[in-house]
N, C-alpha and C. Protein backbone atom coordinates (compact mmCIF):
# COMPACT_ATOMS: atom_id res chain seq x y z
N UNK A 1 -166.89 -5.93 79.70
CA UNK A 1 -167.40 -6.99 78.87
C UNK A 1 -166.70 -6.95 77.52
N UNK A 2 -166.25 -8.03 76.73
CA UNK A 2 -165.74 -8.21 75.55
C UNK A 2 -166.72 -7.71 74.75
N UNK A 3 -166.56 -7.28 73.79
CA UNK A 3 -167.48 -7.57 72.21
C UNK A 3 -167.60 -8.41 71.95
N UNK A 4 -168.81 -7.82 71.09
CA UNK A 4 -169.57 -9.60 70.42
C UNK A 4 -168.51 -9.97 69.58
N UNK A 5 -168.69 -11.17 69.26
CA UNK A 5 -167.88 -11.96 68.83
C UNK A 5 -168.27 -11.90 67.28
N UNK A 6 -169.15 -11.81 66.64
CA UNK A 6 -169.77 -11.90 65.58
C UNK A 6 -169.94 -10.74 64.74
N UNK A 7 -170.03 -11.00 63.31
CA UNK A 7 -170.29 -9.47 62.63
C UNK A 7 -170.96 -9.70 61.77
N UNK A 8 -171.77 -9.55 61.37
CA UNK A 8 -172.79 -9.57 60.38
C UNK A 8 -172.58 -8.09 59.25
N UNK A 9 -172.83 -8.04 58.20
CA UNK A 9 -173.08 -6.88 57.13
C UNK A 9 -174.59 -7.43 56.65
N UNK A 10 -175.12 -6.27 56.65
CA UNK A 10 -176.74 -6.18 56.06
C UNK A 10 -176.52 -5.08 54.75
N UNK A 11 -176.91 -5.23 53.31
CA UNK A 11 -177.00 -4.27 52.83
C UNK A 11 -178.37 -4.09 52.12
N UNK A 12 -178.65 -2.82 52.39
CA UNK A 12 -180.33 -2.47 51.71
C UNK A 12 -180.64 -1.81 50.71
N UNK A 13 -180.48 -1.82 49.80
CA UNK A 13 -181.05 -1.16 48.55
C UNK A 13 -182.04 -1.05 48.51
N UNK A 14 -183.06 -0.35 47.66
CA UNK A 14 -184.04 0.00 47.88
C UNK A 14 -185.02 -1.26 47.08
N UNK A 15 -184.47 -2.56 46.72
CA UNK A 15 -185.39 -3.55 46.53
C UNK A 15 -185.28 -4.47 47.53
N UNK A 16 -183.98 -4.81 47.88
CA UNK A 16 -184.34 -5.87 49.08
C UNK A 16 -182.79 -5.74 50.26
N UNK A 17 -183.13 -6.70 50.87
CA UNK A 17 -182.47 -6.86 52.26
C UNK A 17 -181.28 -7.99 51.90
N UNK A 18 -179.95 -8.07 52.32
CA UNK A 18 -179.39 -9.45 52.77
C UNK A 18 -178.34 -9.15 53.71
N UNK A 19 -178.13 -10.22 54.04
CA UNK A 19 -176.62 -10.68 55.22
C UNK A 19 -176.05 -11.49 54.91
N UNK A 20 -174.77 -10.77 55.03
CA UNK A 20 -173.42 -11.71 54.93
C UNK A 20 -172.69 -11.54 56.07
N UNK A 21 -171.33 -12.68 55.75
CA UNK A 21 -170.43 -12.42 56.92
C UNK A 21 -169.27 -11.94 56.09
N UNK A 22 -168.45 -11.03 56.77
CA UNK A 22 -167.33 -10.12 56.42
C UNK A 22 -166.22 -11.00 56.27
N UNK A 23 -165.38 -10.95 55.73
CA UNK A 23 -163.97 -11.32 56.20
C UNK A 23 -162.97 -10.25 56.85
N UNK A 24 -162.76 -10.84 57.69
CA UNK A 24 -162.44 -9.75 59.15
C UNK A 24 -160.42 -10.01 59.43
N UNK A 25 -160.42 -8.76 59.18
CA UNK A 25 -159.11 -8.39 59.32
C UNK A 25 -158.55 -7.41 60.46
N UNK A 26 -157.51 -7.84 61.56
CA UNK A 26 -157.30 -7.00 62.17
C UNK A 26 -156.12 -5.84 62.26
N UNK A 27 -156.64 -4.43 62.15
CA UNK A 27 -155.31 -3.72 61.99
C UNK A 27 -154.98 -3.24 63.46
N UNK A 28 -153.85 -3.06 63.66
CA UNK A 28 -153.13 -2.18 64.68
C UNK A 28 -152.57 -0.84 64.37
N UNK A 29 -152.05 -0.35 65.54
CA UNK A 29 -151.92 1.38 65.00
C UNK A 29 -150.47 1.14 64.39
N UNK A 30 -149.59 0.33 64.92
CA UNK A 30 -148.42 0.46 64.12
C UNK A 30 -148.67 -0.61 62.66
N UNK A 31 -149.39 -0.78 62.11
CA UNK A 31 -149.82 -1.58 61.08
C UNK A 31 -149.91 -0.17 59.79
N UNK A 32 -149.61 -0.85 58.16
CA UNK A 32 -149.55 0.19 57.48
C UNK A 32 -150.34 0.29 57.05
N UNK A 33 -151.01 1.32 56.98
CA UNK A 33 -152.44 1.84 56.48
C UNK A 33 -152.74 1.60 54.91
N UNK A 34 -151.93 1.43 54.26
CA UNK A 34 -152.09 0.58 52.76
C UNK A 34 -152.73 -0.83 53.00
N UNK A 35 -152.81 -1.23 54.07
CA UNK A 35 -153.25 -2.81 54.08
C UNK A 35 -154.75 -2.16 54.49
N UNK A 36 -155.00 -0.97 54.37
CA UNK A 36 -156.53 -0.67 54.35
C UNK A 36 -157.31 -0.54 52.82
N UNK A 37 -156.52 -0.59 52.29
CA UNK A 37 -157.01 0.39 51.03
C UNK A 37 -157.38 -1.30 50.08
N UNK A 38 -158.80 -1.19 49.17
CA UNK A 38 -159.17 -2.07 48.59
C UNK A 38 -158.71 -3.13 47.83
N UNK A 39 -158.05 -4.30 47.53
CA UNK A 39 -157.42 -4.90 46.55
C UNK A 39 -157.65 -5.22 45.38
N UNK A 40 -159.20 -4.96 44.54
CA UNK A 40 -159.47 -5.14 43.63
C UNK A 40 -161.05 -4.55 43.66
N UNK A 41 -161.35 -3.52 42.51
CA UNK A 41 -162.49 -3.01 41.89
C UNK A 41 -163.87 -2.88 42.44
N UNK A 42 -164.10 -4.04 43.04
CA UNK A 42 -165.69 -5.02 43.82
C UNK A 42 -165.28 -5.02 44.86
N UNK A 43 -164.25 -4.70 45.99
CA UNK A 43 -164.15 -5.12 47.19
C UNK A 43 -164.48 -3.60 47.88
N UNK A 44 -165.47 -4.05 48.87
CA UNK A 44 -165.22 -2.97 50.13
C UNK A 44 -164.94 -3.15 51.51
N UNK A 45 -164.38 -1.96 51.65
CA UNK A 45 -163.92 -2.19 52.95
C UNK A 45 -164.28 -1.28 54.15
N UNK A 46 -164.64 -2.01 54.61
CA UNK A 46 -165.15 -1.35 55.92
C UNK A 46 -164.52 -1.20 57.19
N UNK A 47 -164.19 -0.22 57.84
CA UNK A 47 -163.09 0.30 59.24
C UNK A 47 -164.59 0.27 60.50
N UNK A 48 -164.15 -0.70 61.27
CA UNK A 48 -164.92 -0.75 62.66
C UNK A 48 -163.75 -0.55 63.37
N UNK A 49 -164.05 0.18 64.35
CA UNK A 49 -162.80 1.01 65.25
C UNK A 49 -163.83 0.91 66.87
N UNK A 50 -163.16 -0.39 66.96
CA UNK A 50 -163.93 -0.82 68.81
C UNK A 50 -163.46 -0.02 69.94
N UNK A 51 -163.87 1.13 70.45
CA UNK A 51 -162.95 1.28 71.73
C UNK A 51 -163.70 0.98 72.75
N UNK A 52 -163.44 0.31 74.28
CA UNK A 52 -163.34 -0.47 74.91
C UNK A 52 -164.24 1.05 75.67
N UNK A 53 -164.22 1.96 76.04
CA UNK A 53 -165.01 3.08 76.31
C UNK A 53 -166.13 3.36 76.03
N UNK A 54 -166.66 2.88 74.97
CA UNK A 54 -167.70 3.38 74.00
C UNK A 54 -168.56 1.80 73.98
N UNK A 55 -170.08 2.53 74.25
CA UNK A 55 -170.74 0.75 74.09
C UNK A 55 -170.65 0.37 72.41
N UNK A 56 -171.02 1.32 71.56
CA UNK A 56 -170.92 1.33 70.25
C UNK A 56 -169.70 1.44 69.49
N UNK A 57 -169.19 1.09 68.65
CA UNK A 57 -168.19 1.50 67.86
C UNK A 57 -168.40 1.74 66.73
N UNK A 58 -167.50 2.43 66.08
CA UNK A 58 -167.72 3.43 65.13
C UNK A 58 -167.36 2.74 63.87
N UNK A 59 -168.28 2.81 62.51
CA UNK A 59 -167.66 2.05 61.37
C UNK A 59 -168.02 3.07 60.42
N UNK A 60 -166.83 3.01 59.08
CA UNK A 60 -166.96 3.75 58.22
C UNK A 60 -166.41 2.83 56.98
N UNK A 61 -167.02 3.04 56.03
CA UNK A 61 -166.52 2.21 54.55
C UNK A 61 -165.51 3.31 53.67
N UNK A 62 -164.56 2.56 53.12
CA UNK A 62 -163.69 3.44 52.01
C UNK A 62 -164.30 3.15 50.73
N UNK A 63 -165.04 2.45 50.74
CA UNK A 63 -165.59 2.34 49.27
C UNK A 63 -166.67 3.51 48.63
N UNK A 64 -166.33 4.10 47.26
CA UNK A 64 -167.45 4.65 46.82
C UNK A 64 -168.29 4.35 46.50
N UNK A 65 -168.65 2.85 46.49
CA UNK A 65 -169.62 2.44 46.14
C UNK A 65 -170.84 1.89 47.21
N UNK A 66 -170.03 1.97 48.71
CA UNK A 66 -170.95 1.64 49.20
C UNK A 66 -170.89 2.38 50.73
N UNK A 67 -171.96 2.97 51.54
CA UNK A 67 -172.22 3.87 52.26
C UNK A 67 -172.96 3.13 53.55
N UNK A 68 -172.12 2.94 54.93
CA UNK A 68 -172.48 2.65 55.88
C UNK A 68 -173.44 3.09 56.94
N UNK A 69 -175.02 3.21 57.00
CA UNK A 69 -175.70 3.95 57.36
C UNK A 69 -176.01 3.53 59.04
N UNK A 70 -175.29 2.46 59.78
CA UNK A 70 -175.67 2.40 61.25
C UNK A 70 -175.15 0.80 61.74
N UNK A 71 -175.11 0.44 62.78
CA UNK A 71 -174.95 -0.52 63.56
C UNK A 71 -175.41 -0.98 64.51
N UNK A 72 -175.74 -2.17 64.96
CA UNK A 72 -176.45 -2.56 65.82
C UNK A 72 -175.73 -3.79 66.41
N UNK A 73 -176.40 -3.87 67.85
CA UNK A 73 -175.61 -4.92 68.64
C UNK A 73 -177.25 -6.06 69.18
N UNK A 74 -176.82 -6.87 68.58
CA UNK A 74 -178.26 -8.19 68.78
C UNK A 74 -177.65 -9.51 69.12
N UNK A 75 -178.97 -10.29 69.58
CA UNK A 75 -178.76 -11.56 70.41
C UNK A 75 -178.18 -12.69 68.99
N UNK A 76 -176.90 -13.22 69.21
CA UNK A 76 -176.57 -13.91 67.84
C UNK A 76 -177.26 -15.67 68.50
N UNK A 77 -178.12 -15.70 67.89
CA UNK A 77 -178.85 -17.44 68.06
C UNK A 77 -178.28 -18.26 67.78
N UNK A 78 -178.20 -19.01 69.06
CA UNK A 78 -177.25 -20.35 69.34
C UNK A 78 -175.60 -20.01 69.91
N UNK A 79 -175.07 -18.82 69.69
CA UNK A 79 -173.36 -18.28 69.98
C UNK A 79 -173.71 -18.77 71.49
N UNK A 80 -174.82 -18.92 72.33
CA UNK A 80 -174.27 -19.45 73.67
C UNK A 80 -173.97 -20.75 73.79
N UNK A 81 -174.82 -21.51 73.15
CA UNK A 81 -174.30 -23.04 73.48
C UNK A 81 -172.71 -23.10 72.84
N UNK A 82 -172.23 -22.44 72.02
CA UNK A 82 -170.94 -22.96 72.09
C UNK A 82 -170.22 -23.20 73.01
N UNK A 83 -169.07 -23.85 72.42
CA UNK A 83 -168.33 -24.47 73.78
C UNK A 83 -167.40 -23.58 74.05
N UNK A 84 -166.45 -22.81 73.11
CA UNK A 84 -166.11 -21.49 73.49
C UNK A 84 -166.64 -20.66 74.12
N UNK A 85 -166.70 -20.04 75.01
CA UNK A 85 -167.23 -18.95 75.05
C UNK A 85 -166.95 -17.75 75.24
N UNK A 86 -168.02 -16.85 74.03
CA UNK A 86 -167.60 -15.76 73.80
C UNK A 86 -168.95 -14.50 74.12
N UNK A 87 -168.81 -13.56 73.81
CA UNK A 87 -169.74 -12.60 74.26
C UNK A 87 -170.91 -13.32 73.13
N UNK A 88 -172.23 -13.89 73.64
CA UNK A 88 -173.17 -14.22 72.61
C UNK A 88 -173.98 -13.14 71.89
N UNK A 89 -173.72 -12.09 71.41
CA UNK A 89 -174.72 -10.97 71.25
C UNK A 89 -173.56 -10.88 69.90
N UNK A 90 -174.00 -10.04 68.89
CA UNK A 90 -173.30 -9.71 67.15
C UNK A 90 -173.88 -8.20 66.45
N UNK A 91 -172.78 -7.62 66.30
CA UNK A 91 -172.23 -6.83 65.53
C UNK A 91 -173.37 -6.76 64.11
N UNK A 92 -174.38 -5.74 63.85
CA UNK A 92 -174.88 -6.13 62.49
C UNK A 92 -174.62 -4.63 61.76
N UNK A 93 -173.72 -4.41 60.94
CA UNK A 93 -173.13 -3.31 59.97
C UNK A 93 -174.09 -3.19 59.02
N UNK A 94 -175.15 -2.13 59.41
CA UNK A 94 -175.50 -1.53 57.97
C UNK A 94 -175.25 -0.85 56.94
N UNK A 95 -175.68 -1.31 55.54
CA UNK A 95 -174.78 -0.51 54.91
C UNK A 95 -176.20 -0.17 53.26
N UNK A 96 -175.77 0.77 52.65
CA UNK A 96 -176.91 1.32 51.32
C UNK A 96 -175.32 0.92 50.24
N UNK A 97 -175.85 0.62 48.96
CA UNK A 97 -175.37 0.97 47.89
C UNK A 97 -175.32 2.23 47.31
N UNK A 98 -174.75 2.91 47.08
CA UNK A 98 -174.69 4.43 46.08
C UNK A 98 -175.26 3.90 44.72
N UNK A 99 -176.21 5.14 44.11
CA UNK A 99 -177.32 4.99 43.43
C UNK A 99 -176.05 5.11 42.31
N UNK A 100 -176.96 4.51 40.95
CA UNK A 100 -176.61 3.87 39.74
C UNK A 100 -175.26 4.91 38.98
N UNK A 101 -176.05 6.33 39.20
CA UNK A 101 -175.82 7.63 38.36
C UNK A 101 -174.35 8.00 38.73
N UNK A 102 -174.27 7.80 40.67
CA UNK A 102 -172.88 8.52 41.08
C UNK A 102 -172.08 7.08 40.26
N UNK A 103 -172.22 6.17 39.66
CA UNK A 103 -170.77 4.96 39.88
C UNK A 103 -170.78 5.90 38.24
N UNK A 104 -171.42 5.63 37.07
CA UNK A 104 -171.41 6.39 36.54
C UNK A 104 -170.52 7.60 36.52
N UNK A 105 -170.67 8.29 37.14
CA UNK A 105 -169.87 9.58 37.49
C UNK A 105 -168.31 9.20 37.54
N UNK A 106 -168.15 8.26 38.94
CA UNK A 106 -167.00 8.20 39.09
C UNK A 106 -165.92 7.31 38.00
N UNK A 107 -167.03 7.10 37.28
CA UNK A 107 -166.12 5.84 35.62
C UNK A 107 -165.89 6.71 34.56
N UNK A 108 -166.51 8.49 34.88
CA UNK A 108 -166.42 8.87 34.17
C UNK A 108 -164.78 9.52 33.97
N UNK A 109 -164.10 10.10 32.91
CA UNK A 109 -162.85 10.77 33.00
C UNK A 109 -162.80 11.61 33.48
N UNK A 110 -163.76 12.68 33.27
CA UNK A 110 -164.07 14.16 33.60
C UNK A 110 -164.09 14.67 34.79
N UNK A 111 -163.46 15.39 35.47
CA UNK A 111 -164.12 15.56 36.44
C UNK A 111 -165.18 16.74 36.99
N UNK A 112 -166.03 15.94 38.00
CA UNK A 112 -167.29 16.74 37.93
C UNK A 112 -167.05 18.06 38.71
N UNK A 113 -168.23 18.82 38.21
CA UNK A 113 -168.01 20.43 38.68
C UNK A 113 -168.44 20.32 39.95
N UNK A 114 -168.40 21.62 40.71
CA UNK A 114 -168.50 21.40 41.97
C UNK A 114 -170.24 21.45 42.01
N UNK A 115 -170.87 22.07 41.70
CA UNK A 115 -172.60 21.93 41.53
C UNK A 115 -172.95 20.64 41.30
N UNK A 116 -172.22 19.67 40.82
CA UNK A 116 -172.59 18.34 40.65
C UNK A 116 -172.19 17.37 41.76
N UNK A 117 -171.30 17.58 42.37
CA UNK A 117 -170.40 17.11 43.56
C UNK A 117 -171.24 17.72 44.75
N UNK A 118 -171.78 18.78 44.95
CA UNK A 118 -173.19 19.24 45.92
C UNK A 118 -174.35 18.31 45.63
N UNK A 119 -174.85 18.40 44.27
CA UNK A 119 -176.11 17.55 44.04
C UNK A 119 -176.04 15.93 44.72
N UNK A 120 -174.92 15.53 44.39
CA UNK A 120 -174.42 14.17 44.46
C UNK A 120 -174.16 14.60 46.20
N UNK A 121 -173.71 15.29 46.85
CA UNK A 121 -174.18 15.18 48.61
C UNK A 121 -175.46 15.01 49.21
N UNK A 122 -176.13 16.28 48.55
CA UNK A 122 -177.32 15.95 49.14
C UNK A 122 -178.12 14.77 48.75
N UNK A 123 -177.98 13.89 47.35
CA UNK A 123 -178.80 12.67 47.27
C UNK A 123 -178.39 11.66 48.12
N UNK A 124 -176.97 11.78 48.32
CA UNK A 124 -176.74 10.22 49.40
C UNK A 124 -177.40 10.55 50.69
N UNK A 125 -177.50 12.31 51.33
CA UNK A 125 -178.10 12.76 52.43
C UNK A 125 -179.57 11.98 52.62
N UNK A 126 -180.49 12.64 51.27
CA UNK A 126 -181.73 12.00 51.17
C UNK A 126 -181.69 10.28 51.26
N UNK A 127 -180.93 9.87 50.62
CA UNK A 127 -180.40 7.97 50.64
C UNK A 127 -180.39 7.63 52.10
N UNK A 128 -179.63 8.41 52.38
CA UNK A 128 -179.41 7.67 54.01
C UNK A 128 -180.27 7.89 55.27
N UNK A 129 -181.63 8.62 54.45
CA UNK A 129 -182.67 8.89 55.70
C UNK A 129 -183.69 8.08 55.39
C-alpha cells in the first residue's frame, strides 16, 4: 500500500493545539544534505524518512527550537472522493516547542557548562512525557 498522501503538523504547547500543512520537500540519497539544513532563523525542518518496510516512519526535526514528540496515521476527510486517487488516510507530525529558557540559552554567547546542558536534557525528557 502507498502512504498517505497527506501530512499534517500539530504543535502543542502547553496552552493550546494547532495544524498546519508543511511544505514538503523531497530528498534523495544522492541529494546534498545542505538542502536539509534551515534557510532562515523561524524555519523548521523536519526529516520524515518513509521506508516501504515499516508501517510507521520515522521523523525527526533539526530545529532547536522545536521537538518532534510522535506520529500518527488517520482517516483524512473527504481525500476519498477525490478524483485522484490516493491512499485516503494522513500523516499527523507531532511536535512541542522548547521552553522559553533553552532559546534563551542558545542566543546566549557563552557557552553552557555541561551541568546545564544535563538540566536542559532532562527538562525536554519531562516536556515530552
Amino acid at each position: 500500500m502507498d502512504p498517505p498522501y497527506y501530512i499534517l503538523f500539530s504543535t502543542q504547547p502547553a496552552s493550546s493545539s494547532s495544524l498546519g500543512h508543511p511544505t514538503i520537500q523531497y530528498q534523495y540519497a544522492d541529494d546534498s544534505p545542505l538542502a536539509l539544513l534551515p534557510q532562515h532563523p523561524d524555519e523548521h525542518v523536519l526529516l520524515l524518512d518513509y521506508d516501504q518496510t515499516s508501517p510507521v516512519p520515522t521523523v525527526n526535526s533539526t530545529s532547536r527550537t522545536l521537538a518532534v514528540t510522535g506520529i500518527k496515521v488517520e482517516e483524512a476527510p473527504g481525500a476519498a472522493v477525490a478524483e485522484n486517487r490516493h491512499n485516503d488516510r494522513m500523516y499527523i507530525i507531532e511536535g512541542t516547542t522548547v521552553p522559553v529558557e533553552d532559546k534563551l540559552l542558545q542566543l546566549s554567547s557563552e557557552r553552557p557548562s555541561p551541568h546545564v546542558i544535563i538540566a536542559q536534557f532532562k527538562q525536554r525528557k519531562v516536556n515530552l512525557h
